[in-house]
N, C-alpha and C. Protein backbone atom coordinates (compact mmCIF):
# COMPACT_ATOMS: atom_id res chain seq x y z
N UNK A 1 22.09 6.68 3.75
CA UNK A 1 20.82 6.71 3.08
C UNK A 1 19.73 6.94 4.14
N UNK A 2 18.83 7.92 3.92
CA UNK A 2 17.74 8.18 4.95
C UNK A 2 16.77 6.64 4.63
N UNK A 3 16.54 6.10 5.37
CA UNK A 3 15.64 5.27 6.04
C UNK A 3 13.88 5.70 5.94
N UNK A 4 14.01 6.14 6.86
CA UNK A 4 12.73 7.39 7.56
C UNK A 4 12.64 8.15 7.23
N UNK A 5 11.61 8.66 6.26
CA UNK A 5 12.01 10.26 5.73
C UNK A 5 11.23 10.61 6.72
N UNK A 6 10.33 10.37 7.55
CA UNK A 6 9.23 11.28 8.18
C UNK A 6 9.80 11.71 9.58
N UNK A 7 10.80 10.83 9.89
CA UNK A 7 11.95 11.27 10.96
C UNK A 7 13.10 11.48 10.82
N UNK A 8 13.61 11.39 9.71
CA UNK A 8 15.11 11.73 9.03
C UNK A 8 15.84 10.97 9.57
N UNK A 9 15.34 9.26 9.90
CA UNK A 9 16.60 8.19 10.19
C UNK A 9 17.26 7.86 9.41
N UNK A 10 18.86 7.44 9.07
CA UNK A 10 19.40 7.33 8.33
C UNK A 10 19.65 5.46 8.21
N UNK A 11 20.43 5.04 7.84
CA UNK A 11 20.73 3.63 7.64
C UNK A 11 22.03 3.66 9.09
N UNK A 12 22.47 4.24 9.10
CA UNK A 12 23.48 4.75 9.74
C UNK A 12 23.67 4.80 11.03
N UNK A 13 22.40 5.30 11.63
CA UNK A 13 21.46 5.31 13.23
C UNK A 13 20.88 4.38 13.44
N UNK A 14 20.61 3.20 12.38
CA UNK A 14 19.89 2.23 12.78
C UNK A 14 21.25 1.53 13.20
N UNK A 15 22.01 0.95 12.16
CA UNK A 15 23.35 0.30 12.57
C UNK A 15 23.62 0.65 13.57
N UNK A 16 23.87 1.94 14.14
CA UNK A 16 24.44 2.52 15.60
C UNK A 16 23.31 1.63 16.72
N UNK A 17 22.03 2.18 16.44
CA UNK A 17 21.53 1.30 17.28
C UNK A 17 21.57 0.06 17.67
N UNK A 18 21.67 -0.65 16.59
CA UNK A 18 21.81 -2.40 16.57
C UNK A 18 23.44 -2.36 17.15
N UNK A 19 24.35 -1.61 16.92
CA UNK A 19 25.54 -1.62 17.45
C UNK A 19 25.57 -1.28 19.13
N UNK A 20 24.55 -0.54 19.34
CA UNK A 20 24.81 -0.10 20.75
C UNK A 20 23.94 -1.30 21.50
N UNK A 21 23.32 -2.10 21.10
CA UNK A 21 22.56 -3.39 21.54
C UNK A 21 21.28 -3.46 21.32
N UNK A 22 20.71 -2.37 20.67
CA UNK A 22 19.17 -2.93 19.82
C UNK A 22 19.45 -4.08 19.19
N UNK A 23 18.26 -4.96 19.69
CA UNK A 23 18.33 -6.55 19.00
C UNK A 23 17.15 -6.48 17.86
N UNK A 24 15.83 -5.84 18.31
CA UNK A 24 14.81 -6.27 17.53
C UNK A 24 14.70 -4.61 16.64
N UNK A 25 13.46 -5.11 15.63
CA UNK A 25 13.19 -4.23 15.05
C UNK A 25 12.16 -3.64 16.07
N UNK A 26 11.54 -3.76 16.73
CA UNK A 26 10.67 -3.16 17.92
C UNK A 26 11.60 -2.03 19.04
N UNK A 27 12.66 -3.09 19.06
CA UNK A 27 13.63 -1.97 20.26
C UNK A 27 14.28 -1.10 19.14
N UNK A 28 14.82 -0.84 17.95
CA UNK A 28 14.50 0.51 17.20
C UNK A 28 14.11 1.41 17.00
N UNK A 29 12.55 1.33 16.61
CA UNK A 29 11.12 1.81 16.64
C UNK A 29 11.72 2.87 17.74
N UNK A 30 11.47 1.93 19.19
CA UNK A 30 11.15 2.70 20.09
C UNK A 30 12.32 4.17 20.67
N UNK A 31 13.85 3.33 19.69
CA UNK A 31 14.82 4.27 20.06
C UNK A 31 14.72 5.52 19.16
N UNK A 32 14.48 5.30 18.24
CA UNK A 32 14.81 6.22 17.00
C UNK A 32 13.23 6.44 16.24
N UNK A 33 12.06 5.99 16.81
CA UNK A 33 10.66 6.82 16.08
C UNK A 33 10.16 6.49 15.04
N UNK A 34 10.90 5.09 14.20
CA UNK A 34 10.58 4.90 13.17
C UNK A 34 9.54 3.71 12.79
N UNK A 35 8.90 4.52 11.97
CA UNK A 35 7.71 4.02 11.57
C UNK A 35 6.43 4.00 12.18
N UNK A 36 6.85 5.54 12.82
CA UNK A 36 5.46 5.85 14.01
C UNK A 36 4.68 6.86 12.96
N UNK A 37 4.98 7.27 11.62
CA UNK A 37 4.25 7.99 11.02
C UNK A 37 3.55 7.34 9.88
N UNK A 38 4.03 7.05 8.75
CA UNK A 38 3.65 6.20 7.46
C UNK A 38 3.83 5.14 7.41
N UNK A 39 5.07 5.00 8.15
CA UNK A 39 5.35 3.22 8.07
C UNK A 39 5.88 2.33 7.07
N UNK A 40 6.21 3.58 6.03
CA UNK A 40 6.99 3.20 4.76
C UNK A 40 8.41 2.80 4.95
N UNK A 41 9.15 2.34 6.12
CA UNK A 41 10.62 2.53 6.20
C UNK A 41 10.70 1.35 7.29
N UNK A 42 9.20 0.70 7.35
CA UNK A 42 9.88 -0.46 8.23
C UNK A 42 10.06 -1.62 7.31
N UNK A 43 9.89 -1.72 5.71
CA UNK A 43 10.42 -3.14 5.48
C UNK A 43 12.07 -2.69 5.27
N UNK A 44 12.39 -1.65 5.12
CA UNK A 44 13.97 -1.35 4.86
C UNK A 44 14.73 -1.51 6.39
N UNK A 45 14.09 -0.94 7.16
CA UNK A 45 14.25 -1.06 8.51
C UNK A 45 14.71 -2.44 8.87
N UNK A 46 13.51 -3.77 8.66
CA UNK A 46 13.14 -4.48 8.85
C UNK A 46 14.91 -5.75 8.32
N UNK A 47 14.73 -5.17 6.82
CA UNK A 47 15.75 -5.99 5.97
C UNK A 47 17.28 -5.44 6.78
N UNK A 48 17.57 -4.16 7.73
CA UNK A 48 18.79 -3.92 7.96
C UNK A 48 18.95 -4.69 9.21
N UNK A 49 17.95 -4.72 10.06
CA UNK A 49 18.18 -5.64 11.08
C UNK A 49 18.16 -7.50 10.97
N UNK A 50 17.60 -7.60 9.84
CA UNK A 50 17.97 -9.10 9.55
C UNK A 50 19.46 -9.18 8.98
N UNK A 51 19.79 -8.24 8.40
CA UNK A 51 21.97 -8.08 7.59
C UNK A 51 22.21 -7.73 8.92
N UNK A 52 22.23 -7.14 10.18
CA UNK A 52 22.65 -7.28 10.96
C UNK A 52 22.85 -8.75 12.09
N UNK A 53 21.96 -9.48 11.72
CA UNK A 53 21.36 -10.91 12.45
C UNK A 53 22.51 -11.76 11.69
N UNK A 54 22.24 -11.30 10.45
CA UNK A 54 23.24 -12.53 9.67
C UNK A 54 24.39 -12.03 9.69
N UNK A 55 25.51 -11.39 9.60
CA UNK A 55 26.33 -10.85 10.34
C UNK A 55 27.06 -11.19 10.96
N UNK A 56 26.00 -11.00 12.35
CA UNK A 56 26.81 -11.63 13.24
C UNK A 56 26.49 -13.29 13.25
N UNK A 57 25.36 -13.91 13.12
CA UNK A 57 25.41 -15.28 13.08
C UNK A 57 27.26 -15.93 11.91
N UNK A 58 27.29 -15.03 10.79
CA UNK A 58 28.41 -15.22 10.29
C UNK A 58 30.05 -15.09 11.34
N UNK A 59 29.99 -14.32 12.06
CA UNK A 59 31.19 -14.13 13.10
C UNK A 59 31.19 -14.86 13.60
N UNK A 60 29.76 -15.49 14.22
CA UNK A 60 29.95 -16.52 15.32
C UNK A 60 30.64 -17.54 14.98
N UNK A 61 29.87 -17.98 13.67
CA UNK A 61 29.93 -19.11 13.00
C UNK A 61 31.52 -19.12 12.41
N UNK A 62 32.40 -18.41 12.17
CA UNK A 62 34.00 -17.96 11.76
C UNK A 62 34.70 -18.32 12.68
N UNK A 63 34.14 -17.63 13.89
CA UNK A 63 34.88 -17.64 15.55
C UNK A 63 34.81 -19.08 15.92
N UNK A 64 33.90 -19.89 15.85
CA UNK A 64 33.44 -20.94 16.29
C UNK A 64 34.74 -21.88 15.81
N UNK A 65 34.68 -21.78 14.06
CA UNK A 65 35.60 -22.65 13.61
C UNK A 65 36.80 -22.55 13.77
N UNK A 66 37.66 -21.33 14.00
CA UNK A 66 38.86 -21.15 14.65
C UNK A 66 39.12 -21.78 15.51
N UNK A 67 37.84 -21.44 16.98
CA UNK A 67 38.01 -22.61 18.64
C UNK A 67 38.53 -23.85 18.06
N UNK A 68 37.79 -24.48 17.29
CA UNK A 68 37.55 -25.86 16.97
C UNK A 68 38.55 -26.12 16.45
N UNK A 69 38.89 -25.42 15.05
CA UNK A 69 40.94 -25.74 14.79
C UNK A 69 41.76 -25.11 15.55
N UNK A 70 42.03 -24.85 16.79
CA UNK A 70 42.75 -24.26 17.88
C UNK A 70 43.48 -26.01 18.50
């Protein structure tokens, strides 16, 4: 799903980003351009990097309990 229409980011490139170690929605922005025009695509933006936050807080939190019944 395009994201950004005004830069043609997809949902797709953001994940990649947050996958390649973008943490914030700021270090995004700056990789991929978004929301340097209208600015209509940073609350979607915004909501993919928080499902990415929770996510992984969920792995941790999985991983954690495994250690612990180990």
């Amino acid at each position: 799903m395009i994201v950004c229409v005004c830069h043609n980011v997809s949902d797709r490139a953001i994940r990649s980003a947050m996958d390649a170690g973008a943490a914030s929605l700021s270090e995004i922005q700056a990789q991929l351009n978004i929301g340097a025009c209208c600015g209509k695509c940073l609350p979607s933006a915004k909501a993919l990097v928080n499902e990415h936050h929770e996510d992984i807080a969920t792995r941790f939190t999985a991983l954690r309990r495994e250690l612990v019944a180990a």
